[in-house]
Protein backbone atom coordinates (compact mmCIF):
# COMPACT_ATOMS: atom_id res chain seq x y z
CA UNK A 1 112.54 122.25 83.03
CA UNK A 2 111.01 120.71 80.33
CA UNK A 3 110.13 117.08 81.26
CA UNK A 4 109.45 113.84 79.06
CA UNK A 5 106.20 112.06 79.20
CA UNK A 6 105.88 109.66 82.20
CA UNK A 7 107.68 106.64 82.15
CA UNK A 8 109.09 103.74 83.82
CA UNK A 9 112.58 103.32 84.87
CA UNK A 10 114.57 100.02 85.91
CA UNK A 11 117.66 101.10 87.77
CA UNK A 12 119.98 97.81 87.80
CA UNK A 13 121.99 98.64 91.14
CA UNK A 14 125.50 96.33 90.98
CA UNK A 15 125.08 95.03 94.65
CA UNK A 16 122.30 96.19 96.95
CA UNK A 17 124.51 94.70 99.76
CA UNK A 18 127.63 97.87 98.52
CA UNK A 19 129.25 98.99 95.67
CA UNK A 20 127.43 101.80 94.72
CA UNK A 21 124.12 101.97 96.33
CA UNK A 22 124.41 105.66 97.49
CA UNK A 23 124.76 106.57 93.37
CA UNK A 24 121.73 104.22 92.53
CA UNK A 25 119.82 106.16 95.46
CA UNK A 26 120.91 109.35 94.03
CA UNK A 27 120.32 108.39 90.12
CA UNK A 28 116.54 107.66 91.42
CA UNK A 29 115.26 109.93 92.82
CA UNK A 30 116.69 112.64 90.55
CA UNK A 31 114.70 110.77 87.64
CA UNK A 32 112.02 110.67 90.20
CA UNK A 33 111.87 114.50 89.91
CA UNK A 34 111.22 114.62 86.49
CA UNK A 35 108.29 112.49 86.92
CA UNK A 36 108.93 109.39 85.87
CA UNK A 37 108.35 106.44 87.71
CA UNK A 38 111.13 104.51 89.13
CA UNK A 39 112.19 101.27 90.24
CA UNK A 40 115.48 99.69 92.03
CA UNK A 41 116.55 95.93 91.68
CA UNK A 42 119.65 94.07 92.16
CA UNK A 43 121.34 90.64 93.56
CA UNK A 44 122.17 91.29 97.16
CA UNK A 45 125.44 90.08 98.27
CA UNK A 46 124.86 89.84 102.12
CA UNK A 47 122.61 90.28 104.34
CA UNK A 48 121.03 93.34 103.89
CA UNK A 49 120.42 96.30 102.08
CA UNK A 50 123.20 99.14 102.83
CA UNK A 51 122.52 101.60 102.78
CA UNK A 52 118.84 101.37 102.96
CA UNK A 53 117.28 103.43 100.32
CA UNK A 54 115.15 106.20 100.98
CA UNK A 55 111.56 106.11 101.89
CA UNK A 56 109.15 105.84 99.20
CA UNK A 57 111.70 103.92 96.43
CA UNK A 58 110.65 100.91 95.28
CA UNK A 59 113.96 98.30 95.97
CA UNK A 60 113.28 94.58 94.64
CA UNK A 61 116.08 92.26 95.62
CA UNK A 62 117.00 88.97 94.29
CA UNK A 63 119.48 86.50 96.16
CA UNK A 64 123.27 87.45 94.62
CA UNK A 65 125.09 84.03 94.18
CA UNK A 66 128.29 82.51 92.41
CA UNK A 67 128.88 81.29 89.76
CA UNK A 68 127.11 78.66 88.41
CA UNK A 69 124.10 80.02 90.71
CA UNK A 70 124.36 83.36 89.76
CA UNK A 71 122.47 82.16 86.33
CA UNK A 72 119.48 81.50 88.67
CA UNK A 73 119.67 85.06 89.71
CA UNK A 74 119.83 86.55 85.86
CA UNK A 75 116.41 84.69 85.43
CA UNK A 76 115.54 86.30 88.47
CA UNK A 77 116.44 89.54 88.00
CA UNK A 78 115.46 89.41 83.79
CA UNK A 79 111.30 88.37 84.89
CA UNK A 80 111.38 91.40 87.79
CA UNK A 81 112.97 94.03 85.12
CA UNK A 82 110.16 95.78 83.36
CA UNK A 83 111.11 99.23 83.07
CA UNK A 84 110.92 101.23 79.50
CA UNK A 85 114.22 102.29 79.88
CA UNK A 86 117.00 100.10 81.67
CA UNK A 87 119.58 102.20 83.29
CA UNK A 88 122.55 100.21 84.75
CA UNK A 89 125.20 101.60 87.55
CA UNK A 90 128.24 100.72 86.96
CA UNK A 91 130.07 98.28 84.05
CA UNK A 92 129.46 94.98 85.78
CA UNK A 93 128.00 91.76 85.13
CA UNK A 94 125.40 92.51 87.68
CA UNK A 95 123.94 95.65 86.20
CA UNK A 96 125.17 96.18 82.57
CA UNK A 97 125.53 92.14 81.43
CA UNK A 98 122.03 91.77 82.75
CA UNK A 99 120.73 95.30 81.61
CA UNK A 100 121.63 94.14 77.81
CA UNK A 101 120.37 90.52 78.11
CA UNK A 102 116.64 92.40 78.87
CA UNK A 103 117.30 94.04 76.33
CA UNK A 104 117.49 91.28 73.85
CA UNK A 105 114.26 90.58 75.31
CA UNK A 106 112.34 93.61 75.32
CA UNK A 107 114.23 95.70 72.96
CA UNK A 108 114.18 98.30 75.56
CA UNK A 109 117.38 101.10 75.60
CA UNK A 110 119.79 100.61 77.95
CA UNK A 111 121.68 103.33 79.55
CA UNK A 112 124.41 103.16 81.56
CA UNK A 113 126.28 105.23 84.32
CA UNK A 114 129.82 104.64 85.47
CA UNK A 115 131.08 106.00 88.77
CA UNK A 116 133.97 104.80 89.29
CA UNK A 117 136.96 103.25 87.31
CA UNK A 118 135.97 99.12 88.79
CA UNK A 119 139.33 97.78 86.85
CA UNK A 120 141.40 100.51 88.55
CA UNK A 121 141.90 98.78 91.71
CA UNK A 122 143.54 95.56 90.48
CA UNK A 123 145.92 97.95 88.21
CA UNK A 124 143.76 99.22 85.45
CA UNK A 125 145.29 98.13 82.01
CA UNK A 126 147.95 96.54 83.22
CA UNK A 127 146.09 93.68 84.62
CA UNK A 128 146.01 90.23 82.59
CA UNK A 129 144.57 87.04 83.26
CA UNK A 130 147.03 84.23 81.60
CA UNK A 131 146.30 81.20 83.92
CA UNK A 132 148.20 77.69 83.03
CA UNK A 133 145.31 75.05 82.47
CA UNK A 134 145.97 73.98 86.35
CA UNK A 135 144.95 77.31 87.44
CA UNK A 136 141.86 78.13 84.75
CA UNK A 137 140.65 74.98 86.07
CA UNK A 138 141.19 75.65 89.69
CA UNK A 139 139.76 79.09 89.22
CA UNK A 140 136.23 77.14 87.83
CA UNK A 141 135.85 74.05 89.20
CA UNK A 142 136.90 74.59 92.88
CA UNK A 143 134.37 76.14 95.48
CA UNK A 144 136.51 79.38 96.24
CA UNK A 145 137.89 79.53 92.70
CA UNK A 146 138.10 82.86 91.31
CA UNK A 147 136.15 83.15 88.44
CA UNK A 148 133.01 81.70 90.23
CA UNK A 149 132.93 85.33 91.45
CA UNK A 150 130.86 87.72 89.30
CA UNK A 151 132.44 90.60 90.52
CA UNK A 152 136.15 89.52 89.17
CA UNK A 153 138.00 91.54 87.21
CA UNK A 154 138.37 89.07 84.12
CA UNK A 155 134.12 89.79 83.85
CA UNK A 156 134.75 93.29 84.79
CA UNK A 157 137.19 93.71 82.03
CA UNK A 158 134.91 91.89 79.87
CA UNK A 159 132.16 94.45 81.05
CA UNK A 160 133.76 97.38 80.03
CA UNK A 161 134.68 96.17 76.56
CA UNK A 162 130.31 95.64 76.55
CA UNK A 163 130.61 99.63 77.32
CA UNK A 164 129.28 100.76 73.38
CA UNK A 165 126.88 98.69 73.39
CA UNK A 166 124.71 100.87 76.05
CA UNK A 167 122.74 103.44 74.23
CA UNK A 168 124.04 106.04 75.96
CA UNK A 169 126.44 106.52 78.50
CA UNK A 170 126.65 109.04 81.56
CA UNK A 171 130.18 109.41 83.91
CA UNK A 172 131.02 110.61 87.06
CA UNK A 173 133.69 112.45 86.33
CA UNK A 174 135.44 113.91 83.55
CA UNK A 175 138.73 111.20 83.80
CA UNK A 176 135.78 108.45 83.57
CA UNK A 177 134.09 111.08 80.35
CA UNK A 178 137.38 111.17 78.93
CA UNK A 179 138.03 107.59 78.99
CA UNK A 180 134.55 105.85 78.39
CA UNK A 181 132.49 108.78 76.71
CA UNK A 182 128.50 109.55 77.33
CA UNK A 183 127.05 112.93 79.32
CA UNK A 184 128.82 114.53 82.16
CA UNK A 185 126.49 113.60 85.12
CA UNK A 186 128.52 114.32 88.56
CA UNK A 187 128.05 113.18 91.68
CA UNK A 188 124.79 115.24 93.58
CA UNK A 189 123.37 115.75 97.30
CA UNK A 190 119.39 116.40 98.16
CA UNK A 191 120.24 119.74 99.63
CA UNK A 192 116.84 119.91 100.96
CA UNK A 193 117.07 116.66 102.48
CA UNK A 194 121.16 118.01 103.43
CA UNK A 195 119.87 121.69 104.44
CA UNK A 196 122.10 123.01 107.82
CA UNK A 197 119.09 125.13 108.77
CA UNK A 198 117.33 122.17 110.02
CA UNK A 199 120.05 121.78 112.42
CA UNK A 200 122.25 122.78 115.62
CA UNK A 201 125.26 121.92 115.39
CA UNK A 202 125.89 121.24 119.44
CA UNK A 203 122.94 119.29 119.45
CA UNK A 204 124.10 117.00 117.31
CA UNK A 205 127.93 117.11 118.97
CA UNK A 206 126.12 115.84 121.95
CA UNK A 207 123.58 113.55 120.47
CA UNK A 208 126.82 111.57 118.66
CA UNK A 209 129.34 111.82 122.33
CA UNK A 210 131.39 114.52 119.92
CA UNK A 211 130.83 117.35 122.51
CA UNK A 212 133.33 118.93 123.58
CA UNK A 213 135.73 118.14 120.31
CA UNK A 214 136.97 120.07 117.18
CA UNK A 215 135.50 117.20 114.59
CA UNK A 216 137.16 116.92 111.06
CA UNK A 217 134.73 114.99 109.14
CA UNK A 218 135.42 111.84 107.10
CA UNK A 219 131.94 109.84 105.97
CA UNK A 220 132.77 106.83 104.12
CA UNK A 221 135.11 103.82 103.97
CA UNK A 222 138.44 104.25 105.00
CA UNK A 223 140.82 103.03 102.04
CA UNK A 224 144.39 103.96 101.52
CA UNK A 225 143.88 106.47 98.19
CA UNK A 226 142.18 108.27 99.94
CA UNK A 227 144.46 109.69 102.32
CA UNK A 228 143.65 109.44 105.72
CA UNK A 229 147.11 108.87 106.97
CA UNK A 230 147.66 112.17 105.82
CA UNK A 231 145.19 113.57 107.52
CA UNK A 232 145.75 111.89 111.17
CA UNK A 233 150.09 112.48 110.47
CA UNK A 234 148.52 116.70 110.36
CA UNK A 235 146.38 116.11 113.50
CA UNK A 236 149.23 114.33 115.06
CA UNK A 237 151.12 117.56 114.16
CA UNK A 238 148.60 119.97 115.08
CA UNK A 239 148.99 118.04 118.24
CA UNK A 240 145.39 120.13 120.08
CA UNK A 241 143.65 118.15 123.00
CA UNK A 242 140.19 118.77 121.24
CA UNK A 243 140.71 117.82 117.72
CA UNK A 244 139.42 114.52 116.35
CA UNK A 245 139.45 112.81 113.38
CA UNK A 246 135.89 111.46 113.29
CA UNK A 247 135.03 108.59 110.61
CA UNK A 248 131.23 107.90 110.08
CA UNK A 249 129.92 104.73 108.16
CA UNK A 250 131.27 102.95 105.24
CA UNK A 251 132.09 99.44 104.63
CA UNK A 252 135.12 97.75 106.15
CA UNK A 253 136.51 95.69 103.34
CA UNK A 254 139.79 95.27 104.72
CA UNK A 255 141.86 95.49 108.14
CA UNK A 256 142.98 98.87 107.02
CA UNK A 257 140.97 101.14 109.43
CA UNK A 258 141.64 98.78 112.12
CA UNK A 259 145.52 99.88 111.19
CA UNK A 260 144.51 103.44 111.44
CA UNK A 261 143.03 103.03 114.53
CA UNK A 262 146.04 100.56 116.32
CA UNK A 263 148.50 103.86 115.14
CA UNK A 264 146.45 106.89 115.57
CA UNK A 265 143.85 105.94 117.84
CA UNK A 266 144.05 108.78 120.23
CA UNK A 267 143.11 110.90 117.46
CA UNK A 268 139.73 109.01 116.24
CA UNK A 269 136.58 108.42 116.74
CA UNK A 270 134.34 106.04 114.52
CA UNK A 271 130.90 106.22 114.10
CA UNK A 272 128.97 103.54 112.93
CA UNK A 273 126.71 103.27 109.72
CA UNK A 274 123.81 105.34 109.58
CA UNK A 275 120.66 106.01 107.04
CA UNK A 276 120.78 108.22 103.97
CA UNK A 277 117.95 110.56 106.07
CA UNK A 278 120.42 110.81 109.13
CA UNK A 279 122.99 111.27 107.54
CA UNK A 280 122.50 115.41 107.25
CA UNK A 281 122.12 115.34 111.61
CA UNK A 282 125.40 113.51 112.05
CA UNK A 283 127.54 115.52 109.29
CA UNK A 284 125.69 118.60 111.32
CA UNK A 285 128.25 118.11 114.20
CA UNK A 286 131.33 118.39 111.92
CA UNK A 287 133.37 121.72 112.51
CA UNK A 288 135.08 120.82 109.26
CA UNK A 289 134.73 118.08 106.13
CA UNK A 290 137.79 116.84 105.05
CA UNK A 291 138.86 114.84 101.82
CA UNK A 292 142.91 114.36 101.39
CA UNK A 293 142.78 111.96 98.39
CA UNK A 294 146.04 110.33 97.12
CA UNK A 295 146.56 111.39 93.13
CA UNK A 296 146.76 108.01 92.33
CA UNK A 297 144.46 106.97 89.31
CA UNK A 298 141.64 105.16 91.49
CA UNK A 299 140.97 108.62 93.10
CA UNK A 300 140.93 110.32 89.88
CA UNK A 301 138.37 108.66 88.44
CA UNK A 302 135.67 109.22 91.75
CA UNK A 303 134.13 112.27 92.78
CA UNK A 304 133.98 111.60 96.29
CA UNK A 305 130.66 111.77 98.05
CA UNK A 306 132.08 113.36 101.20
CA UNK A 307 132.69 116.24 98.93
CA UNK A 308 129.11 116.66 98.00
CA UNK A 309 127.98 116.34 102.04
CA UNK A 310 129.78 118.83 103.27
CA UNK A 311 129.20 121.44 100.37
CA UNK A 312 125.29 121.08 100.87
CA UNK A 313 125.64 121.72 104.98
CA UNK A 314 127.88 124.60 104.49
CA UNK A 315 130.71 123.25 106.11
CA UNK A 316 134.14 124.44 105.35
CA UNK A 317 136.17 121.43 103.15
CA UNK A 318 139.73 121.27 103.28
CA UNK A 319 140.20 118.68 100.10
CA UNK A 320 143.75 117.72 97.60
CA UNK A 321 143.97 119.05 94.22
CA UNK A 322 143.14 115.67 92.59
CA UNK A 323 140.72 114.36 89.93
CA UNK A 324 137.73 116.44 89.57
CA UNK A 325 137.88 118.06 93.04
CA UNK A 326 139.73 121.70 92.19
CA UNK A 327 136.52 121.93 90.03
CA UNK A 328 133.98 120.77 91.84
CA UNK A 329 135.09 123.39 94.73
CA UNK A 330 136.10 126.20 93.21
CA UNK A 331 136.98 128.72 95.36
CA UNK A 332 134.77 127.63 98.10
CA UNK A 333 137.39 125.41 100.25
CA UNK A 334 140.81 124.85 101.71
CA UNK A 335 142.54 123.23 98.34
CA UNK A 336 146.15 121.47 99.41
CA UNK A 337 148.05 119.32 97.55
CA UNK A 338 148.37 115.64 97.94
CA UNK A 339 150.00 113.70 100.40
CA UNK A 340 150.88 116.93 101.91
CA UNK A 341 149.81 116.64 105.60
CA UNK A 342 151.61 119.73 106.57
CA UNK A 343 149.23 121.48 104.00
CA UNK A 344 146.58 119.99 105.93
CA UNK A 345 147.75 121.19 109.33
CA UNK A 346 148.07 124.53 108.13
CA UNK A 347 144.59 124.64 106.28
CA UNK A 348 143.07 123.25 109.76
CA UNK A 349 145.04 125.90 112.02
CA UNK A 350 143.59 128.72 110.04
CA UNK A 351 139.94 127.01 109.81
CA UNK A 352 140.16 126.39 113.97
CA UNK A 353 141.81 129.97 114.12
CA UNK A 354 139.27 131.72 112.50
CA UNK A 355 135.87 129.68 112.38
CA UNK A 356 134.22 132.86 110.93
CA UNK A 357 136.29 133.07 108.29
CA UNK A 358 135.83 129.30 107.50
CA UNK A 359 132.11 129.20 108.00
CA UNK A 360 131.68 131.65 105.17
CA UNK A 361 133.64 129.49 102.59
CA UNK A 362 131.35 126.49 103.91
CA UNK A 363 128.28 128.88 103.24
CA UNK A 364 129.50 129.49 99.70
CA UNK A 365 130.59 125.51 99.35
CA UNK A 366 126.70 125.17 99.90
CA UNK A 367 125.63 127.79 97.21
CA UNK A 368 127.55 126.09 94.82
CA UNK A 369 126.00 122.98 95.63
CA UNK A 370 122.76 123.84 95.37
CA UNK A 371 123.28 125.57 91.74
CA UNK A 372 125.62 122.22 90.00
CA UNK A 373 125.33 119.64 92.46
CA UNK A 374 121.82 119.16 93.66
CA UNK A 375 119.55 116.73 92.68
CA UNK A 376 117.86 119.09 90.57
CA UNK A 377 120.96 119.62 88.48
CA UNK A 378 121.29 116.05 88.39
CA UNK A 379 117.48 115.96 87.20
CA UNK A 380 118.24 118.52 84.90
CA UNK A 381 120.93 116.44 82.60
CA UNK A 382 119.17 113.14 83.21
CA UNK A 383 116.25 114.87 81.14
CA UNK A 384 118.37 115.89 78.28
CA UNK A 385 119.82 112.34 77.77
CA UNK A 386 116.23 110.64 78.29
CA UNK A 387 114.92 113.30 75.61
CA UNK A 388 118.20 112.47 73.64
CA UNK A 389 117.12 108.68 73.35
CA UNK A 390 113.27 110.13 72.39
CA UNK A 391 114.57 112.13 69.60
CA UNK A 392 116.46 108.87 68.34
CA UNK A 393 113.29 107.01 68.38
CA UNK A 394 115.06 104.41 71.19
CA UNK A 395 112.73 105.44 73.49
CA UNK A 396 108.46 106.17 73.27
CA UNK A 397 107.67 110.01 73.82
């Protein structure tokens, strides 16, 4: 791979305390592998880092704070930038309104990467913000008003309209590349780091109280696009003593898994958060990975991450035909439709029916991994947009 000359990069993560930390981890170290030195810094929102980052990245955090203290943290966040090249995840005030103020500064190229569609979950391009003058000055002046928030959608709208004005652009997905432009630069795994030859499966049944169960993987947040009810209505179906549903990690920005969990209970177990490095150990203990997205347009634009964890341990994925995932797969897992759960039951009969079978799809879900979606093949486009920004003269050789 032919690598550009050693510099520094400022990653602007949105919120260290969420919102896309496990993208910022993976955008650094694969421009870490090119040799070129890398930094992290963001406004936390909480209190603490989650996930943590990996060992050996450099994360500086400045307090996150409303509106009108959130200018403090922009002066904060502007002195600690200092990077060559200023690479912003995700269209928000947080990353990309502060990634182009440094550059006003500096005159340093910005880049940005978009993950997700942020304005899709309060209705895309639909939504409008026509307050009376009651409300605009409710939504300033008042402690809890709304647009002391950074993070609401009347900035986020205004961020994405900002979108050109990045030097160049890389997307998650091809819905997000269709809508917003810049390089293709999917979602990735360290499949060293995520290797299943490092681990026994039983072991880690018993290390995380899962012996004894069939365990059908879900790492991440539990939101309703993403189709868990499915999933628990094709257990409930299934209707086998030993299966579980078993949810690791994520955030809990709602009462929604609690709902999951008051209806289906019998049929999950929750795991609590855990660190990017044992992360691998716990999805170890999985029998099977699934993802049972909703084709609803939130889900179209993300490539979801459980996708990528499964494929590097070699699990077998039972996953709907929405967004990017029918490519991202291939031929290597149990495709079903959405909001289909008894597609799901019968995709999980013939993966608990025949585990040989299944296994070798999972070993070919991890080939496939390892040649698009590693953080090598992450490295490898990174390079040709960095060298793209050289050529341009943006960017010292």
């Amino acid at each position: 791979m032919s690598q550009p000359s050693r510099l520094k990069v400022s990653v602007l993560a949105p919120d260290l305390g969420g919102g896309g930390m496990t993208r910022v981890y993976l955008v650094a170290q694969a421009l870490r592998k090119i040799d070129l030195e890398v930094e992290v810094v963001g406004c936390l929102y909480g209190e603490k880092i989650y996930p943590l980052p990996p060992e050996n990245l450099a994360v500086t955090s400045v307090p996150g704070r409303k509106i009108p203290g959130f200018f403090k943290s922009i002066g904060q966040m502007l002195r600690h930038i200092d990077g060559d090249l200023i690479y912003a995840i995700k269209p928000r005030t947080t990353s990309l309104g502060i990634a182009l103020l440094k550059r006003l500064q500096v005159k340093h190229p910005v880049m940005l990467d978009i993950d997700d569609w942020e304005m899709s979950w309060f209705g895309g391009d639909r939504w409008h913000y026509r307050p009376s003058f009651k409300q605009l000055a409710r939504d300033c002046l008042k402690e809890n008003g709304a647009l002391r928030d950074p993070s609401n959608p009347f900035y986020l709208k205004q961020m994405e309209s900002l979108i050109p004005w990045a030097d160049a652009v890389t997307s998650n997905t091809r819905f997000l590349q269709n809508r917003f432009g810049g390089s293709y630069l999917p979602n990735a795994k360290d499949t060293d780091l995520f290797n299943p030859l490092h681990f026994d499966p039983e072991v880690s049944r018993a290390k995380y109280g899962l012996a004894g169960y069939q365990c059908i993987m879900f790492p991440g947040t539990a939101r309703p696009h993403k189709g868990l009810e499915d999933a628990l209505l094709a257990i409930e179906q299934l209707n086998r003593s030993d299966i579980r549903l078993v949810i690791v990690g994520g955030r809990k920005p709602d009462d929604y898994e609690d709902r999951l969990i008051q209806r289906w209970g019998r049929w999950i177990i929750k795991l609590p958060r855990f660190s990017i490095e044992q992360m691998p150990e716990v999805v170890a203990a999985a029998h099977a990975v699934i993802v049972p997205q909703r084709n609803e347009i939130t889900a179209q634009a993300q490539f979801p991450l459980k996708l990528a964890d499964g494929m590097a341990m070699g699990k077998p994925i039972i996953a709907t035909r929405v967004g990017d995932i029918p490519e991202i797969l291939g031929d290597t897992g149990f495709l079903v439709e959405a909001k289909k759960p008894e597609q799901i039951q019968a995709a999980l009969a013939q993966i608990l029916d025949d585990p040989v079978a299944a296994q070798l799809r999972g070993t070919r879900a991890r080939e496939r991994c390892v040649k698009h979606y590693s953080l090598d093949a992450l490295a490898a486009t990174l390079t040709q947009s960095i060298q793209s920004l050289q050529r341009q003269g943006k960017l010292k050789a």
